[in-house]
C-alpha atoms as a PDB file:
ATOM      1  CA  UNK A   1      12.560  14.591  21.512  1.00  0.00           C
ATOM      2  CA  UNK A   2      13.324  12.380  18.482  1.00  0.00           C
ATOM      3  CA  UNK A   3      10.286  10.124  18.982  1.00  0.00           C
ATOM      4  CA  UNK A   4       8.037  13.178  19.781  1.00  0.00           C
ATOM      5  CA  UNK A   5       9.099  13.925  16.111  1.00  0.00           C
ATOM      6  CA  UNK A   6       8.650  10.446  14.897  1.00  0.00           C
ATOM      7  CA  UNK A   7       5.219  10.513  16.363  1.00  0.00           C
ATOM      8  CA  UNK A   8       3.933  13.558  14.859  1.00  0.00           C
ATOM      9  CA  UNK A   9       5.633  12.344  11.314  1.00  0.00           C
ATOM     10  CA  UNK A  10       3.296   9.252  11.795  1.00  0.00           C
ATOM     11  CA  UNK A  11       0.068  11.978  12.286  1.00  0.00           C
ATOM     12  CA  UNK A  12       0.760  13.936   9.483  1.00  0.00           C
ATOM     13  CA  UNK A  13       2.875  12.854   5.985  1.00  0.00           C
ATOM     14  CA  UNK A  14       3.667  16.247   4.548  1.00  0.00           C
ATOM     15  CA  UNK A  15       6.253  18.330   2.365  1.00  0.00           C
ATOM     16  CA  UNK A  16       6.385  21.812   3.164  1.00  0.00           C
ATOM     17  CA  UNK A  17       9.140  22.138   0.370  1.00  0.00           C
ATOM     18  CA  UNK A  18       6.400  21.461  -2.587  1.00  0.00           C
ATOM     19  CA  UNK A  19       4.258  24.198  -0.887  1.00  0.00           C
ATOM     20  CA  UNK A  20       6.874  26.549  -0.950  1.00  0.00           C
ATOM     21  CA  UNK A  21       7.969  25.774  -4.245  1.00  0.00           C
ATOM     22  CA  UNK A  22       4.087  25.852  -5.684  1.00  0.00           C
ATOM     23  CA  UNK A  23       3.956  29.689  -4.251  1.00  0.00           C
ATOM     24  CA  UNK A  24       7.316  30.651  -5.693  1.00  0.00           C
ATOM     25  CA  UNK A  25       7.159  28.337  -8.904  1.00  0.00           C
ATOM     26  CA  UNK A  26       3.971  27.556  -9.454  1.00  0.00           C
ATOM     27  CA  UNK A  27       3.997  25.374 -12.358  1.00  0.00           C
ATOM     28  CA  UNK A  28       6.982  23.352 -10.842  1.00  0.00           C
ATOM     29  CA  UNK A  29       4.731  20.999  -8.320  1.00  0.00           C
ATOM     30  CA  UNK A  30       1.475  19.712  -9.531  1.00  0.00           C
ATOM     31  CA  UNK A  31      -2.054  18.968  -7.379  1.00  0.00           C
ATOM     32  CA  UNK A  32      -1.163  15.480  -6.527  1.00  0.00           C
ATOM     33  CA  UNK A  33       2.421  16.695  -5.307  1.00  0.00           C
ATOM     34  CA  UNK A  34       0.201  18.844  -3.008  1.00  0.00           C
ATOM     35  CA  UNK A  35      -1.981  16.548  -1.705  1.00  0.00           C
ATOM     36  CA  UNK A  36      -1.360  15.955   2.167  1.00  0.00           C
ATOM     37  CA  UNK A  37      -2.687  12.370   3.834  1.00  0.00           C
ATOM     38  CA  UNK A  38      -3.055  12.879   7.622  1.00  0.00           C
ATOM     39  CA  UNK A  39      -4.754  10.004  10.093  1.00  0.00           C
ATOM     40  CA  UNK A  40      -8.512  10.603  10.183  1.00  0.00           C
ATOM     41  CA  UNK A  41     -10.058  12.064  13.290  1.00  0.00           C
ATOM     42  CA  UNK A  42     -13.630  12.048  14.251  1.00  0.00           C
ATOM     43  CA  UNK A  43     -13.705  15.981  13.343  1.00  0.00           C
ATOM     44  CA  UNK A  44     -13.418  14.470   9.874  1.00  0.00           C
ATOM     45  CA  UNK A  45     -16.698  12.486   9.731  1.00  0.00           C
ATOM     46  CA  UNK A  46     -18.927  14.839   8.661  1.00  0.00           C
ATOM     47  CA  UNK A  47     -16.602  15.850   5.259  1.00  0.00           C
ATOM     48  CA  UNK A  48     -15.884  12.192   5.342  1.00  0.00           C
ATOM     49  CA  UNK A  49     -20.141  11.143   4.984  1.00  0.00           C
ATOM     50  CA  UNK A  50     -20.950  13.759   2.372  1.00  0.00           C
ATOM     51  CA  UNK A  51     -17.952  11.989  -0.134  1.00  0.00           C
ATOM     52  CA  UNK A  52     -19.334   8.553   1.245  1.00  0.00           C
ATOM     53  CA  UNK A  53     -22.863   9.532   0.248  1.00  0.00           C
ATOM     54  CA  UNK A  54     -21.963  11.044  -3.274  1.00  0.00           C
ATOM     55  CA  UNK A  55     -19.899   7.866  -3.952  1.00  0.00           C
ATOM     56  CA  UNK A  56     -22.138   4.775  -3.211  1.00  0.00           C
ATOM     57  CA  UNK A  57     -26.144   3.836  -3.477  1.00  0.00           C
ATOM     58  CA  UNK A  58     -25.977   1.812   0.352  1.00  0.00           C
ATOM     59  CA  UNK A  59     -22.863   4.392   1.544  1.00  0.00           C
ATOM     60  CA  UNK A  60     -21.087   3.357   5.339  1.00  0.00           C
ATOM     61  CA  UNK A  61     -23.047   5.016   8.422  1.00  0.00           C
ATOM     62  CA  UNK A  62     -20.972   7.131  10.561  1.00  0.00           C
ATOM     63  CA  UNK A  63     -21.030   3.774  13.072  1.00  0.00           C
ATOM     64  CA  UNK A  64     -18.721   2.153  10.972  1.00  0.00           C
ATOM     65  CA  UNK A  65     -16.217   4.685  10.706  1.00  0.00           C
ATOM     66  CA  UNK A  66     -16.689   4.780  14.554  1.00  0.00           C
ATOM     67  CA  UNK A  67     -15.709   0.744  15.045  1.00  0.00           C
ATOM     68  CA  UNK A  68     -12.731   1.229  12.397  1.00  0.00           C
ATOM     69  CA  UNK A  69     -11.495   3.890  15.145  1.00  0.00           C
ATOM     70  CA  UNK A  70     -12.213   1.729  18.069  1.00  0.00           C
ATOM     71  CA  UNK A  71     -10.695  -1.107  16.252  1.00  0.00           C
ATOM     72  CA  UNK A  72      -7.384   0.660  15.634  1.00  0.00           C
ATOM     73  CA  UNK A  73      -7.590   0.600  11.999  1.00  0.00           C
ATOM     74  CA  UNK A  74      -5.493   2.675   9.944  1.00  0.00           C
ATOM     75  CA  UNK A  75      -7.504   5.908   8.658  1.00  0.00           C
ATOM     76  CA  UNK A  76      -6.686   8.149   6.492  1.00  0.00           C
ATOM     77  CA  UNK A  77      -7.496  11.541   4.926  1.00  0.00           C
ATOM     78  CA  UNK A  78      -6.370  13.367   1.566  1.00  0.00           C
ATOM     79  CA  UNK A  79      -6.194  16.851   1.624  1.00  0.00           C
ATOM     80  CA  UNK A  80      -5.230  19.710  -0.097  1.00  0.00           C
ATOM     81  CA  UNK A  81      -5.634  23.245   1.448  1.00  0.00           C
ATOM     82  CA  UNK A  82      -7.192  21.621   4.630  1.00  0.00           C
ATOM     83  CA  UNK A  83     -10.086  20.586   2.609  1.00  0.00           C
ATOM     84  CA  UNK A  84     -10.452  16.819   2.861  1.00  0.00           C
ATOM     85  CA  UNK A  85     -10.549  15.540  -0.789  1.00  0.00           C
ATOM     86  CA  UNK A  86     -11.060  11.620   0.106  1.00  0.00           C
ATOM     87  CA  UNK A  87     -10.389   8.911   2.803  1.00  0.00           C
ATOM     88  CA  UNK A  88      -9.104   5.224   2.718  1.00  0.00           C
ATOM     89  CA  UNK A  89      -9.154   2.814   5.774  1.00  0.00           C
ATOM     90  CA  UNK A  90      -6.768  -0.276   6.607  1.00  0.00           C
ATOM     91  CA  UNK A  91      -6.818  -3.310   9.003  1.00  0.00           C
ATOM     92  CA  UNK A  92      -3.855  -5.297   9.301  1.00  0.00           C
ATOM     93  CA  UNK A  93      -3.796  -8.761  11.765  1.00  0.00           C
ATOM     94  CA  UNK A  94      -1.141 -11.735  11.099  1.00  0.00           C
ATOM     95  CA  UNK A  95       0.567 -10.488   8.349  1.00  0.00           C
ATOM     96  CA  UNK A  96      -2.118  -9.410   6.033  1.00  0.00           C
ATOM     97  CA  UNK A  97      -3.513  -5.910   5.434  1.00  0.00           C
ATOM     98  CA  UNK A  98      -6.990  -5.858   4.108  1.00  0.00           C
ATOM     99  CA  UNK A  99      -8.153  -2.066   2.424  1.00  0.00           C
ATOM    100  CA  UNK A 100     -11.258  -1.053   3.739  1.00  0.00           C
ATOM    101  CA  UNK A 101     -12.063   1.899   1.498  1.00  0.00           C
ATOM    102  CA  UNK A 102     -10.633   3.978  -0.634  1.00  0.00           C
ATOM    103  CA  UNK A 103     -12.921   7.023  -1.778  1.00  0.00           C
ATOM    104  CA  UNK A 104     -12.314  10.096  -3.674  1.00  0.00           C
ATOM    105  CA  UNK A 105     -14.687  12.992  -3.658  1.00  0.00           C
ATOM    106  CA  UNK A 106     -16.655  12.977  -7.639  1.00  0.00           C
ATOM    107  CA  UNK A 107     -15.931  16.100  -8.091  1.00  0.00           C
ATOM    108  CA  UNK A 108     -11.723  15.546  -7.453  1.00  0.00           C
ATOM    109  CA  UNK A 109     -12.037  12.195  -9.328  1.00  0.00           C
ATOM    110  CA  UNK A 110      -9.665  10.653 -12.251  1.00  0.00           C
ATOM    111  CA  UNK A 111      -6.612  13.242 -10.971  1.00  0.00           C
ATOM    112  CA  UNK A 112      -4.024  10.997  -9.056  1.00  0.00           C
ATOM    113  CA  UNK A 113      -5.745  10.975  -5.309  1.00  0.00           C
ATOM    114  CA  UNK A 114      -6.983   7.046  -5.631  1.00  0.00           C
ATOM    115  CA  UNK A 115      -3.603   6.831  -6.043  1.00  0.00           C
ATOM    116  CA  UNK A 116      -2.120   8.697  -3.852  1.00  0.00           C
ATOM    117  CA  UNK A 117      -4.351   6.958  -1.139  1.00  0.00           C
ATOM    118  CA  UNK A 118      -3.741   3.448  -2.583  1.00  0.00           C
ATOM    119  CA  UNK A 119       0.290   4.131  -2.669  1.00  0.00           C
ATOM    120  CA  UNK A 120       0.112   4.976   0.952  1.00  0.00           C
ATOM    121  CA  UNK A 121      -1.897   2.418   2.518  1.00  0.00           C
ATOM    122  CA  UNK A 122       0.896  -0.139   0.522  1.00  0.00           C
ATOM    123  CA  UNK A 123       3.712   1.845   2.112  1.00  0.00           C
ATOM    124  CA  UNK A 124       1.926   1.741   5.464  1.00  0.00           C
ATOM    125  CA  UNK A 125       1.368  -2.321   5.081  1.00  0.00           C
ATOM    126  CA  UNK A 126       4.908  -2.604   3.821  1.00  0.00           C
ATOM    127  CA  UNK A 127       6.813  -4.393   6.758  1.00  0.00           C
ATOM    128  CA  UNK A 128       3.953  -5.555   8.421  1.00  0.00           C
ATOM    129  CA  UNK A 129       2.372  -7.240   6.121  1.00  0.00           C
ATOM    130  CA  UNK A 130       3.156  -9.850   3.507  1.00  0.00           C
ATOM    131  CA  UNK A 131       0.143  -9.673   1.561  1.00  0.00           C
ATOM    132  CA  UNK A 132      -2.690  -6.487   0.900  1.00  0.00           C
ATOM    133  CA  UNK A 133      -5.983  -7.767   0.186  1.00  0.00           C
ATOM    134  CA  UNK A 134      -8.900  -5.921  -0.846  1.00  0.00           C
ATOM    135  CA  UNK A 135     -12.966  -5.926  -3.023  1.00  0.00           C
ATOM    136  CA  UNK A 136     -14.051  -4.470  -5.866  1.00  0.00           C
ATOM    137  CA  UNK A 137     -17.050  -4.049  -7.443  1.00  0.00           C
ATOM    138  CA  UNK A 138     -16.645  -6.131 -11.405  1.00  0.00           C
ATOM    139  CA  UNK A 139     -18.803  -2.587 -12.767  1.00  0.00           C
ATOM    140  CA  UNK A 140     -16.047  -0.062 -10.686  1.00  0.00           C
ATOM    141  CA  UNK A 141     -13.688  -0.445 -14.242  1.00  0.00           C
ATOM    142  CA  UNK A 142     -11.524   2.595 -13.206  1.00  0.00           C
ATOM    143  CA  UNK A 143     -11.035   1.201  -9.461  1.00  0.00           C
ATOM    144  CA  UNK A 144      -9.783  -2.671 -11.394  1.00  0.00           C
ATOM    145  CA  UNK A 145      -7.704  -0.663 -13.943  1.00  0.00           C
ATOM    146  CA  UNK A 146      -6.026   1.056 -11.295  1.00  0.00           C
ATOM    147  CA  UNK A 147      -5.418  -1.802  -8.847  1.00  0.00           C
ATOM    148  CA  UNK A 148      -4.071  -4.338 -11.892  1.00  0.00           C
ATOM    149  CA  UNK A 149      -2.052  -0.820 -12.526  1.00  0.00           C
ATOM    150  CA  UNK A 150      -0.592  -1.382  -8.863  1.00  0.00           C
ATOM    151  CA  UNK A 151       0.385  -4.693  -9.285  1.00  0.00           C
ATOM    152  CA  UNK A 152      -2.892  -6.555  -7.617  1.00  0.00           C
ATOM    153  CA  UNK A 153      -4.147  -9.512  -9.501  1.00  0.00           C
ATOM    154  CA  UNK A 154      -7.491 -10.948  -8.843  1.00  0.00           C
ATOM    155  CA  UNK A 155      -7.214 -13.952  -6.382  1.00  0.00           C
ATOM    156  CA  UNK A 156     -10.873 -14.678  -6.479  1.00  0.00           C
ATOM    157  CA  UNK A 157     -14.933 -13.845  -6.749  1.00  0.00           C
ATOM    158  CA  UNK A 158     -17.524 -13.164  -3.266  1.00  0.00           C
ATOM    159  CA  UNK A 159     -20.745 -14.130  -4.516  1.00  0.00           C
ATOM    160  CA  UNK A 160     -23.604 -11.607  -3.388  1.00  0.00           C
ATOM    161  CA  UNK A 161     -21.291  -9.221  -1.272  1.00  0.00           C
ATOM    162  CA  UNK A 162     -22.330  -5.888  -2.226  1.00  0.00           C
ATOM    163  CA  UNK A 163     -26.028  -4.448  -1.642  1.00  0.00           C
ATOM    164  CA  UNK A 164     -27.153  -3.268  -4.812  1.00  0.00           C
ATOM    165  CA  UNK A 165     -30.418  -2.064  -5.797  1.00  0.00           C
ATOM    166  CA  UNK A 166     -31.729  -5.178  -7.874  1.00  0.00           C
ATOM    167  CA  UNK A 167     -30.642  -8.081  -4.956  1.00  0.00           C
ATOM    168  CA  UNK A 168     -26.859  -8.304  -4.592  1.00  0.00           C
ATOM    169  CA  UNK A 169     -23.593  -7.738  -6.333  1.00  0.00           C
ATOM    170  CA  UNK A 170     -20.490  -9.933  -6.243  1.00  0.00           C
ATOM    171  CA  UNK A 171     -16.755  -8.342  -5.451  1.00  0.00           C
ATOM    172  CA  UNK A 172     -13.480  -9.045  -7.175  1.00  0.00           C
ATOM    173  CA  UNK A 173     -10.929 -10.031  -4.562  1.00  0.00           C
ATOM    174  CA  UNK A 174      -7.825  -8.492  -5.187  1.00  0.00           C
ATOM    175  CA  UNK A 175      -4.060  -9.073  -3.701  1.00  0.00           C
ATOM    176  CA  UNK A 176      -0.791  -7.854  -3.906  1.00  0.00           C
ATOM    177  CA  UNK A 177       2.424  -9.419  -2.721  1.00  0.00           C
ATOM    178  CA  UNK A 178       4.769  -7.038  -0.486  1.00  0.00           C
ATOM    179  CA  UNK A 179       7.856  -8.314  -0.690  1.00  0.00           C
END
């Protein structure tokens, strides 16, 4: 019974106490204490394409997401109320995790879910991986603040990695140590 428990802990990371208390004592929990991050199924991808789309000019296909399930990366939704709010993706091989995406619907931007997503991906790494690696766009200013915020420093530049609409756009590679 115990790991039929620990496997269904691993599906869904959740705190019925903060619900409870947000119903009884309602300004004693705030949105982000809310938030719920559950492993992404393929029921998600439709809610998970329309924040894709809103958030980036050359957004991920659905066939992407597909291989990131295939490959047995780590995906992830943030929701609140069972409405998905945003997604982040993880690989991890030999000791390094590499952060796929992180994306937050615009319209639930700039209130704690980047970081709520970001905090979990780092506790999902954490004892499996030594280092988190991960790309930024140099014009995504919030994204940097809130990495160097984390505790990533920049490690390095990728010439030409992004599409953008004028030719190409370099990324920021970013790290952080798990020790």
């Amino acid at each position: 019974m115990r790991g039929l428990m620990d496997k269904i802990k691993n599906l869904v990371i959740y705190d019925a106490d903060k619900e409870f208390y947000a119903k009884v004592f309602p300004d004693s929990v705030t949105k982000k204490d809310l938030l719920r991050m559950r492993i992404m199924t393929h029921g998600d991808l439709p809610r998970v394409l329309e924040i894709e789309r809103k958030n980036y000019p050359f957004p991920w296909e659905e066939d992407i997401f597909t291989d990131c399930f295939k490959a047995g990366y780590s995906c992830w939704v943030c929701e609140l109320d069972n409405k998905v709010l945003g997604y982040c993706l993880l690989s991890m091989a030999v000791g390094e995790a590499h952060i796929l995406n992180i994306s937050v619907d615009p319209a639930e931007q700039k209130q704690g879910l980047g970081r709520k997503m970001l905090e979990h991906l780092i506790e999902v790494a954490r004892g499996r991986a030594e280092t988190v690696f991960l790309e930024v766009r140099p014009t995504n200013t919030w994204a940097i603040a809130l990495y160097e915020d984390m505790g990533f420093n920049e490690i390095g530049i990728r010439k030409g990695y992004y599409p953008a609409e004028n030719g190409r756009e370099d990324a920021i590679m970013l790290a952080l140590q798990l020790f």
